[in-house]
Protein backbone atom coordinates (compact mmCIF):
# COMPACT_ATOMS: atom_id res chain seq x y z
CA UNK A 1 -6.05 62.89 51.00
CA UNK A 2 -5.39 61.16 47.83
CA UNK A 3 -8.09 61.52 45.77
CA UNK A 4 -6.65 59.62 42.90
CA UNK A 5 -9.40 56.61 42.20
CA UNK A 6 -7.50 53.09 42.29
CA UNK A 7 -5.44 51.80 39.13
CA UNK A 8 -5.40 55.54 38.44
CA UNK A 9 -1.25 55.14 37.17
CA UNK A 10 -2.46 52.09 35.52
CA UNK A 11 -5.21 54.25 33.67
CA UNK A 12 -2.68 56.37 32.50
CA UNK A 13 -0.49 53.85 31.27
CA UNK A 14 -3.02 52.90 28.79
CA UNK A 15 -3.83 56.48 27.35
CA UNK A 16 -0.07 56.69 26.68
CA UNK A 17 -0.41 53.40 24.79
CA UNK A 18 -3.06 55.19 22.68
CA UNK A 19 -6.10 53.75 24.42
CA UNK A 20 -9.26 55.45 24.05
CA UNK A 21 -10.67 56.35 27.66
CA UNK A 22 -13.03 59.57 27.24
CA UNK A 23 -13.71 59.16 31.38
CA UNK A 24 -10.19 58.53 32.72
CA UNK A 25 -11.73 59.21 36.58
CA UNK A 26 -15.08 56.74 35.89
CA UNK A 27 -12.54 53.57 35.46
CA UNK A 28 -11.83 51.23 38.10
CA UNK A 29 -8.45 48.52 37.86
CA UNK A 30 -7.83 46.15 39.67
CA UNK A 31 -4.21 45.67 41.10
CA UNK A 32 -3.82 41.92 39.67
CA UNK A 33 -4.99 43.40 35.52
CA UNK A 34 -1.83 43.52 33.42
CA UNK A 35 -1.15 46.38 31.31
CA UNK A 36 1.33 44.73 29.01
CA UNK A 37 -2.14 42.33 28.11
CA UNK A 38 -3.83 45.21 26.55
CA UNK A 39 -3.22 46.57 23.09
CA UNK A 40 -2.89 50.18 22.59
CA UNK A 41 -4.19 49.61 19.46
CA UNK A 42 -8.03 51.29 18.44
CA UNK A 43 -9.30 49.96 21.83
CA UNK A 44 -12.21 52.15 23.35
CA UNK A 45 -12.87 51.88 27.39
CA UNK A 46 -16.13 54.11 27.38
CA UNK A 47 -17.06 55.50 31.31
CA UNK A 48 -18.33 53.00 33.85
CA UNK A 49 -15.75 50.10 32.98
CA UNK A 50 -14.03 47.85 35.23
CA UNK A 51 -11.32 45.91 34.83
CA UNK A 52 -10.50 42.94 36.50
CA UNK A 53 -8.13 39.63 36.98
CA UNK A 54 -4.71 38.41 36.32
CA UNK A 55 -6.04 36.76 32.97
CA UNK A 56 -7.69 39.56 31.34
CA UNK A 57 -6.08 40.15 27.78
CA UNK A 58 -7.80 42.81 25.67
CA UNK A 59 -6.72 42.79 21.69
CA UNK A 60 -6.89 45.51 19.20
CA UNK A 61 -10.28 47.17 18.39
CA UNK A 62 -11.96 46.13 21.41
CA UNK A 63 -15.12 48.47 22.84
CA UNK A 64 -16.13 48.24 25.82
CA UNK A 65 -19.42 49.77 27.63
CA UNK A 66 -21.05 52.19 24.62
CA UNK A 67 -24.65 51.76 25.85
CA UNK A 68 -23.74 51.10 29.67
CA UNK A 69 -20.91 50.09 32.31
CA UNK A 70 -19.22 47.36 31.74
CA UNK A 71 -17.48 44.75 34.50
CA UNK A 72 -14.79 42.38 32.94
CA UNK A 73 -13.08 40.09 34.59
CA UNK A 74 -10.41 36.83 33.93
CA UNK A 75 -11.98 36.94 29.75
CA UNK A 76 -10.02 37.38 26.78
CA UNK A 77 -11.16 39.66 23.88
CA UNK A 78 -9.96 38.90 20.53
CA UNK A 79 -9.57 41.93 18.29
CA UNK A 80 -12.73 43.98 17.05
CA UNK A 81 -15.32 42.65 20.14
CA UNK A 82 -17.32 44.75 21.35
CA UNK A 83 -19.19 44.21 24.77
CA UNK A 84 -22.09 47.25 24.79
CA UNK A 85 -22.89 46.61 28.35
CA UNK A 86 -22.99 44.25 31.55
CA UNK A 87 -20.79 41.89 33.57
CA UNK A 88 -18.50 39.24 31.80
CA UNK A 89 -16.49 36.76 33.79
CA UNK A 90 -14.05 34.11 33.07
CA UNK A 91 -15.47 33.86 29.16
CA UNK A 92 -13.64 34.54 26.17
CA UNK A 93 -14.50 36.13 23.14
CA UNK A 94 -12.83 36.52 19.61
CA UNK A 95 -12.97 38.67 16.81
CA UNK A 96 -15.58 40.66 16.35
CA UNK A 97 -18.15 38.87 18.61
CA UNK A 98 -20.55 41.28 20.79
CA UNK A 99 -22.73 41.66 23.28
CA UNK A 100 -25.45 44.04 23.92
CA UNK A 101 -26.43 45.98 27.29
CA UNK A 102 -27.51 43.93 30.18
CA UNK A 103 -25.87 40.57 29.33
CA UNK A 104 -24.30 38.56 31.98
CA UNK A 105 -22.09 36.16 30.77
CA UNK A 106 -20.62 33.77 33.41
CA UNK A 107 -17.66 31.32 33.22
CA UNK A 108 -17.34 29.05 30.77
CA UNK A 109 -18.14 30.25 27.48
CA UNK A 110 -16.68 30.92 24.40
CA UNK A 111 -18.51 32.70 22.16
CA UNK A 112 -16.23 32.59 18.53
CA UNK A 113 -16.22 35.22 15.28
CA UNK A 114 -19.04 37.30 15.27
CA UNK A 115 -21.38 35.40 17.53
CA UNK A 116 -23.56 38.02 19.87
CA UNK A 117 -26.46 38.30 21.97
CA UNK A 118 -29.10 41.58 21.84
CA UNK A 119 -29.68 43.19 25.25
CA UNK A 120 -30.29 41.52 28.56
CA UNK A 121 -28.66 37.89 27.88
CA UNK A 122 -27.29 35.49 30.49
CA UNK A 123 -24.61 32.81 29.46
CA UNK A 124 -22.78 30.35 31.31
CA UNK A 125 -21.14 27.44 30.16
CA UNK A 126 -22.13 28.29 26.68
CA UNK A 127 -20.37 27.66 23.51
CA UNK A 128 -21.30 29.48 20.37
CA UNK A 129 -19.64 28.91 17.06
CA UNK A 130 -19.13 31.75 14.55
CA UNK A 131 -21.87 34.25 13.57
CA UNK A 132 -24.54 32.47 16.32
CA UNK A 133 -27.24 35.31 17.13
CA UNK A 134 -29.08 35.33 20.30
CA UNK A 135 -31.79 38.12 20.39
CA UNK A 136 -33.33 39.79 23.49
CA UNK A 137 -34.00 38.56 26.63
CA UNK A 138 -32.67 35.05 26.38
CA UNK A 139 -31.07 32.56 28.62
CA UNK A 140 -28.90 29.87 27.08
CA UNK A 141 -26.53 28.43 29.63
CA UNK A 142 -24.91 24.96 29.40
CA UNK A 143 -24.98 24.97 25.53
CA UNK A 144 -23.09 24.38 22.05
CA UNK A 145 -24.35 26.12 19.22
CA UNK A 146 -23.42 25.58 15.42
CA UNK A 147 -24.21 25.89 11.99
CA UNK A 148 -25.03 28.55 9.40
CA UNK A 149 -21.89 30.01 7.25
CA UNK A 150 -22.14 33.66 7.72
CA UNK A 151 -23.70 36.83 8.82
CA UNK A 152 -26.25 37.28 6.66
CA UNK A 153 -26.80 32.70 6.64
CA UNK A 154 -26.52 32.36 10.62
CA UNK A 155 -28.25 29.84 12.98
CA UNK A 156 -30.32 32.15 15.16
CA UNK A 157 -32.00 31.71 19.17
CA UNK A 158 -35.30 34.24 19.27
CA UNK A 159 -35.72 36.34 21.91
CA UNK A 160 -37.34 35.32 24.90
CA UNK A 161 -35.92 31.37 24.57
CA UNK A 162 -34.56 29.74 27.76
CA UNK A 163 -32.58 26.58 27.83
CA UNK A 164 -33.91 25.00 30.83
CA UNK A 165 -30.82 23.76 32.37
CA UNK A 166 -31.48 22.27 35.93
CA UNK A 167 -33.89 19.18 37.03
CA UNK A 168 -36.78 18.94 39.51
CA UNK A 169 -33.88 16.72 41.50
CA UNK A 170 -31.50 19.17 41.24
CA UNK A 171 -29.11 18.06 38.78
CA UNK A 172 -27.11 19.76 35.71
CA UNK A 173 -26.13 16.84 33.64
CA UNK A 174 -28.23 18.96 30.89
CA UNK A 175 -26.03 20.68 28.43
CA UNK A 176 -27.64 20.37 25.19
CA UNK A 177 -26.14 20.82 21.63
CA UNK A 178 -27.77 22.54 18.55
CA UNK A 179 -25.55 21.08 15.82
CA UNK A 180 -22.43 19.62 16.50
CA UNK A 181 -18.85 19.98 16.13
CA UNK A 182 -17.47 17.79 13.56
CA UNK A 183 -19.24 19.35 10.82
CA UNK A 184 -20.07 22.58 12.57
CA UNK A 185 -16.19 23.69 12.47
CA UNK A 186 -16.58 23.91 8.58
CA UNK A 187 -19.07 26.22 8.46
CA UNK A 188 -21.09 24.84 5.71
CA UNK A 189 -23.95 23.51 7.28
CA UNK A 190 -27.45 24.88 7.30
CA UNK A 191 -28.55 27.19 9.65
CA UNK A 192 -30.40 26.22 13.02
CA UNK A 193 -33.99 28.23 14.02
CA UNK A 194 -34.70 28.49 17.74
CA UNK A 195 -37.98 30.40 17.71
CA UNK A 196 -38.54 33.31 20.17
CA UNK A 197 -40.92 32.91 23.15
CA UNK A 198 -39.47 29.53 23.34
CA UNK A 199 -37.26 26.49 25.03
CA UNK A 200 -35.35 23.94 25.14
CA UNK A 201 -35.69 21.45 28.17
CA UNK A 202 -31.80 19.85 28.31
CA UNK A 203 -29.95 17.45 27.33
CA UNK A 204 -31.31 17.59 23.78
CA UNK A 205 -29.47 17.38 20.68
CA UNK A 206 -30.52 19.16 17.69
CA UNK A 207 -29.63 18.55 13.73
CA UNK A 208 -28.18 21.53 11.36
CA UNK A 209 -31.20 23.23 9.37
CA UNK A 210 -33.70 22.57 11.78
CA UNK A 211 -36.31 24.94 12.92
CA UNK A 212 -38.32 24.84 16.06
CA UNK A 213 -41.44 27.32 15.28
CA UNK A 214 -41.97 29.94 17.61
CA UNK A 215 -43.53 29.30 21.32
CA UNK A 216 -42.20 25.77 21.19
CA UNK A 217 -41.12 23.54 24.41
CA UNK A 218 -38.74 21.16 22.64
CA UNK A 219 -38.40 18.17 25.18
CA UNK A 220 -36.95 15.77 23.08
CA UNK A 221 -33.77 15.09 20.58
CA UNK A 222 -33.83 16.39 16.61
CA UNK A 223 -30.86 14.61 15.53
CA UNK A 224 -32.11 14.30 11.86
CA UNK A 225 -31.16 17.39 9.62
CA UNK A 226 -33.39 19.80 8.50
CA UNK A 227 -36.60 19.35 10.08
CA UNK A 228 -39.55 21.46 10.98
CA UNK A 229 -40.75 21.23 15.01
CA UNK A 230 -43.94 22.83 16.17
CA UNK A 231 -44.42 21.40 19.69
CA UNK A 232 -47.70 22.85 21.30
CA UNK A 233 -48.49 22.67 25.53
CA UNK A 234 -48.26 19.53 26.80
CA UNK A 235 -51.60 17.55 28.17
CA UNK A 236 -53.08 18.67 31.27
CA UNK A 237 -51.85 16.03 34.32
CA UNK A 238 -51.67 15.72 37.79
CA UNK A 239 -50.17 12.06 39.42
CA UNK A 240 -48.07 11.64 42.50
CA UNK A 241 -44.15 12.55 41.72
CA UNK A 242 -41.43 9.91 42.16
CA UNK A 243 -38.29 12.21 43.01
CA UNK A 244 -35.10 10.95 41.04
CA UNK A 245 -37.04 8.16 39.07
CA UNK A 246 -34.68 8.93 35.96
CA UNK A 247 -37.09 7.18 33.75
CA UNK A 248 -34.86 8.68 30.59
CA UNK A 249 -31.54 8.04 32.36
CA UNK A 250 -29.94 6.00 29.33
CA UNK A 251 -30.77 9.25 26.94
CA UNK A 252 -29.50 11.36 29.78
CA UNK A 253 -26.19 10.14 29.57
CA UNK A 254 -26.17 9.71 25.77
CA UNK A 255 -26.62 12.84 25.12
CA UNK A 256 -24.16 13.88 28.40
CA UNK A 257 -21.41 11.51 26.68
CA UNK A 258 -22.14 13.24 23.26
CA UNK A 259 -21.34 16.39 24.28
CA UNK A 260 -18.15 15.60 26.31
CA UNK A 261 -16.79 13.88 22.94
CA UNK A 262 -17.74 16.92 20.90
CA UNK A 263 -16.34 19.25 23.32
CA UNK A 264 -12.76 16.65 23.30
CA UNK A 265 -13.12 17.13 19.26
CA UNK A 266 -13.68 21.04 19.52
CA UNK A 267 -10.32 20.44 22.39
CA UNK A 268 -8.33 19.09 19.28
CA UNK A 269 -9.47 21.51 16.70
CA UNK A 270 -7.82 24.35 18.38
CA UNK A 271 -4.69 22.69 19.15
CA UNK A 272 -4.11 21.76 15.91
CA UNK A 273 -5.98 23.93 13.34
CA UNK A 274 -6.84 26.89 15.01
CA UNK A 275 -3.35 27.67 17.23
CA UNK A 276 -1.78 28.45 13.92
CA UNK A 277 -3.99 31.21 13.48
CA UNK A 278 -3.78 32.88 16.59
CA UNK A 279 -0.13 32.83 16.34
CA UNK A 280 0.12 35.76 14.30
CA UNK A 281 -2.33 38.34 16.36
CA UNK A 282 -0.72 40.79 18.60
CA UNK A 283 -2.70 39.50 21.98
CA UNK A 284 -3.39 36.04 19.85
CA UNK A 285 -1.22 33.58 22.07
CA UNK A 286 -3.08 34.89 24.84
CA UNK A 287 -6.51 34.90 23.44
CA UNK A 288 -5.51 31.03 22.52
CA UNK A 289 -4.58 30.03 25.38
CA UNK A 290 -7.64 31.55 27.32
CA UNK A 291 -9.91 29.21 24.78
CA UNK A 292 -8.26 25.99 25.23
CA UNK A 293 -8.32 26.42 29.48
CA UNK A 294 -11.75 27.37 28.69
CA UNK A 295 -12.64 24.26 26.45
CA UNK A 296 -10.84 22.20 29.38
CA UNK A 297 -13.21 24.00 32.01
CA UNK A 298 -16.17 22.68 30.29
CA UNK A 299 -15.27 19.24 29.91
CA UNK A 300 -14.66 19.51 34.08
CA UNK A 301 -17.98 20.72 34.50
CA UNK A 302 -19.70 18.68 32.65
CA UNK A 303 -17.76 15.64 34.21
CA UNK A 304 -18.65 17.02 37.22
CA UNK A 305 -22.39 17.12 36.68
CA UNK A 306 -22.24 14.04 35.40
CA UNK A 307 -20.56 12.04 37.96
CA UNK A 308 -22.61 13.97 40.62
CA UNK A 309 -25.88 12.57 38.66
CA UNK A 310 -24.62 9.36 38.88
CA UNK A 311 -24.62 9.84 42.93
CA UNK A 312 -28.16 11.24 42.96
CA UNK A 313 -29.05 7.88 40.90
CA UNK A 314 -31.43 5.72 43.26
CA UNK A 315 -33.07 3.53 41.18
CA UNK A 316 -32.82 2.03 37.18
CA UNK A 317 -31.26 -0.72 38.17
CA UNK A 318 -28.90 -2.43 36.66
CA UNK A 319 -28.17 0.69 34.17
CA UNK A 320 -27.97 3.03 37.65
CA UNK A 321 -25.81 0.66 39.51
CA UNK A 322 -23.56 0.23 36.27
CA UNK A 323 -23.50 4.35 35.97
CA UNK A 324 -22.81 4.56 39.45
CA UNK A 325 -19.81 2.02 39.63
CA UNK A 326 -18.55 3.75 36.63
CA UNK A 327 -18.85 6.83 36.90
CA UNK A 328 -15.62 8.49 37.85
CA UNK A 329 -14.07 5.27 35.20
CA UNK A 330 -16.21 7.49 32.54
CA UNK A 331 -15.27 10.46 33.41
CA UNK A 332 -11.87 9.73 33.17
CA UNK A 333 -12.33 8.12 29.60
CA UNK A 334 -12.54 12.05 28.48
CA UNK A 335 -9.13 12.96 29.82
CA UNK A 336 -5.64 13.13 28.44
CA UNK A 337 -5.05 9.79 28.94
CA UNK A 338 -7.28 8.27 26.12
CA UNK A 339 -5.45 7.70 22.81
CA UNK A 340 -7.31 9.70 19.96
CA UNK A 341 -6.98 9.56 16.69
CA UNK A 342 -4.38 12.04 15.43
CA UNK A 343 -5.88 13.29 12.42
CA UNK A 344 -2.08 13.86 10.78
CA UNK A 345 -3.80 13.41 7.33
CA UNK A 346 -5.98 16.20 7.52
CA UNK A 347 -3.33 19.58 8.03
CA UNK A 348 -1.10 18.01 5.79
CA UNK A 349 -3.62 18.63 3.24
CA UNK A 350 -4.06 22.19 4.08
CA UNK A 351 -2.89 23.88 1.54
CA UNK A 352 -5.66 26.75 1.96
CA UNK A 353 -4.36 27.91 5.31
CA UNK A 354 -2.69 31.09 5.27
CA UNK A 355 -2.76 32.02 8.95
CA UNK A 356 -2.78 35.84 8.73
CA UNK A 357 -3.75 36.53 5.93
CA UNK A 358 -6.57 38.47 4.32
CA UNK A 359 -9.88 37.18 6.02
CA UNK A 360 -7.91 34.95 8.72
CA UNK A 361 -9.94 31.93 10.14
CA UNK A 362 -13.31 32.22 8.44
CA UNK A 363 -11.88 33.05 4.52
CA UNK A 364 -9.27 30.14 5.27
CA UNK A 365 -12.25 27.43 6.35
CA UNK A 366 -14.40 28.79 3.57
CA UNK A 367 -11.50 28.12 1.39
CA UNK A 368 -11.11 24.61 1.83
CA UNK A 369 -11.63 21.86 -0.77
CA UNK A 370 -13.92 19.62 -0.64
CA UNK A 371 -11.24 16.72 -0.26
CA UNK A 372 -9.65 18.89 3.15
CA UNK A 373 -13.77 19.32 4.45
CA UNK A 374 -14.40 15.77 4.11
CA UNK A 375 -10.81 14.80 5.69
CA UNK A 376 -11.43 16.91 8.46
CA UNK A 377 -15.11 15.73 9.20
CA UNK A 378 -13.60 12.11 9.22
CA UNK A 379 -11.37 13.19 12.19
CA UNK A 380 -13.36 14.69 14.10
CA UNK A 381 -16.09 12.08 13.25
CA UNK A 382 -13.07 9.90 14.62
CA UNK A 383 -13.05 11.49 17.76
CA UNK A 384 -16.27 11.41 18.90
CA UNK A 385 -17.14 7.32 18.08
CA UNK A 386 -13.92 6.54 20.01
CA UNK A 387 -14.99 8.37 23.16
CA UNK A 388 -18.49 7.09 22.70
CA UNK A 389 -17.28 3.84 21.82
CA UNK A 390 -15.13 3.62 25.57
CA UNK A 391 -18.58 5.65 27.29
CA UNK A 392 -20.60 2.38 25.45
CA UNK A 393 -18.13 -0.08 26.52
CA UNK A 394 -18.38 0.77 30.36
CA UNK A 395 -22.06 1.06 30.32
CA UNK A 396 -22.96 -1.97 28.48
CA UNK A 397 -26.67 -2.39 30.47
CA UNK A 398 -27.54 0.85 28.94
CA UNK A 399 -27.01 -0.08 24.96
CA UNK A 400 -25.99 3.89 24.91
CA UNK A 401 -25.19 3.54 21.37
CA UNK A 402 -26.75 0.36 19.90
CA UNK A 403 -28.58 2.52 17.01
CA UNK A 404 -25.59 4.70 16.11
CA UNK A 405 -24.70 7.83 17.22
């Protein structure tokens, strides 16, 4: 009887590349995980951890499971993560971001340098730009999150805070952003405050330095910087409900088409800022490539969720017959197809990128000039008011953007 647990040879493989395993018989391997995407390089695989999926890539410095098993399957790990405990799926994660025990962190999400969670977190669908902090017991699927410029100047969700993602009529078109991209990629811009034993009811959009006190139900956009929310219970009431009125359907999908063009922005960024960085990391082209199928992911789901609302859309009128004949049209608009602009002005002006050098990503982007910030913002600014401008020009009934974006 062989008593040899399965992905036993495999195990071995990776203690002869020099990686850490103090349990060899306590990990489980799938047959699909390939070796050859795992550095040999500081990586710790504590007891309890399972590996799974073709995609998996693990990079240098990588722990996995210190306070309790850990399941990962189809992510990438950039180099230094560390993942303290739970399941994570289809996700990927660069350096130094972390996770503490109990998270579950479903497909979709990128969570970028040094952005974490405390224990018992669920993500899906969730973006987080660098340093973003999540505390205990939170649930923040179907967001982006920006802003703050480092560790100790971070845009922060308090524990207990929910992102309530899904409708009384059953839809998703909900993902909300907390910052945005164009400016949130130069990581200069003032932290955001999500206060604990709190929410967020989606799609909402929130501006850079804002701060939602503590206990708060936020049910409505922020877009202006820097303001203070304190938003108590809301009146008693009791009146007959009207299932898939979508009284706040134009909002809706301004806010839906918002954060499709930010995500096609964030799209862009990589391919032509941040590729060069990953370029020169040992699992880097792999970690890369895991982010921009990722990216692509969440513009399908949020087309999806979109285009399905669309279906569910009974009533509005002339604004739900519009969405409805349009729909797929408008998806579309956020594909490969559309022309964007190509931003050629902006890396040509790079003269502060050293990919691989000391500090990377983070000390290159804090090391820009004013001149390159304001060149890139203009891009990326670019980006988003063509896409909105096409979303605006196929539902003319709803005025989407008639005040601006």
């Amino acid at each position: 009887m062989d008593l040899q647990p399965r992905g036993y040879q495999k195990v071995i493989q990776l203690i002869n590349k020099g990686v850490n395993v103090p349990n060899p018989l306590s990990l489980d391997i799938g047959d699909e995980v390939d070796v050859g995407r795992i550095s040999g390089r500081g990586v710790t695989l504590f007891p309890g951890c399972r590996l799974y999926g073709a995609r998996t890539a693990i990079s240098a410095g990588v722990k996995l499971g210190a306070e309790g098993p850990v399941t990962i399957d189809d992510c990438c790990l950039g180099a230094d993560v560390e993942l303290k405990g739970g399941c994570f799926k289809q996700s990927v994660f660069l350096e130094r971001a972390n996770m503490g025990w109990g998270a579950e962190v479903r497909e979709g999400c990128l969570l970028e340098e040094e952005a974490g969670g405390a224990h018992c977190v669920g993500l899906k669908q969730t973006i987080l730009f660098p340093f973003v902090v999540l505390g205990s017991l939170v649930n923040f699927c179907d967001c982006l999150m920006a802003g703050g410029t480092s560790r100790k100047d971070h845009s922060e969700v308090g524990s207990s805070y929910i992102h309530f993602n899904y409708t009384p009529d059953g839809d998703k078109a909900t993902a909300s952003l907390f910052g945005d991209v164009v400016r949130g990629v130069m990581l200069d811009q003032a932290r955001i405050f999500l206060g604990g034993q709190g929410g967020a009811v989606g799609p909402v959009r929130v501006g850079f330095g804002t701060v939602v006190a503590a206990g708060s139900i936020l049910r409505r956009d922020v877009v202006e910087d820097g303001r203070l929310v304190v938003d108590g219970p809301p009146p008693d009431l009791q009146r007959r409900y009207v299932p898939q009125a979508h009284g706040n359907l134009t909002r809706v999908v301004r806010n839906n088409v918002m954060y499709l063009a930010n995500l096609v922005a964030l799209e862009q960024w990589y391919k032509k800022v941040r590729a060069q960085f990953f370029a020169r990391e040992e699992m880097g082209e792999l970690v890369y490539q895991g982010a921009v199928e990722t990216l692509a992911l969440a513009k399908a789901e949020r087309i999806k969720h979109l285009v399905a609302l669309a279906e569910m859309v009974q009533t509005s009128g002339a604004r739900g017959r519009e969405l409805r004949e349009r729909a797929v049209e408008l998806g579309a608009a956020f594909g490969s197809e559309t022309v964007l602009p190509s931003g050629d002005g902006f890396p040509a002006g790079l003269g502060d990128f050293e990919p691989g050098g000391p500090g990377g990503y983070i000390a290159a982007i804090h090391g820009l000039t004013p001149g390159s910030r304001a060149a890139g913002v203009e891009w990326l600014g670019q980006i988003v008011d063509v896409l909105c401008g096409k979303a605006g020009a196929l539902l003319r009934s709803m005025d989407l953007f008639g005040g601006g974006h």
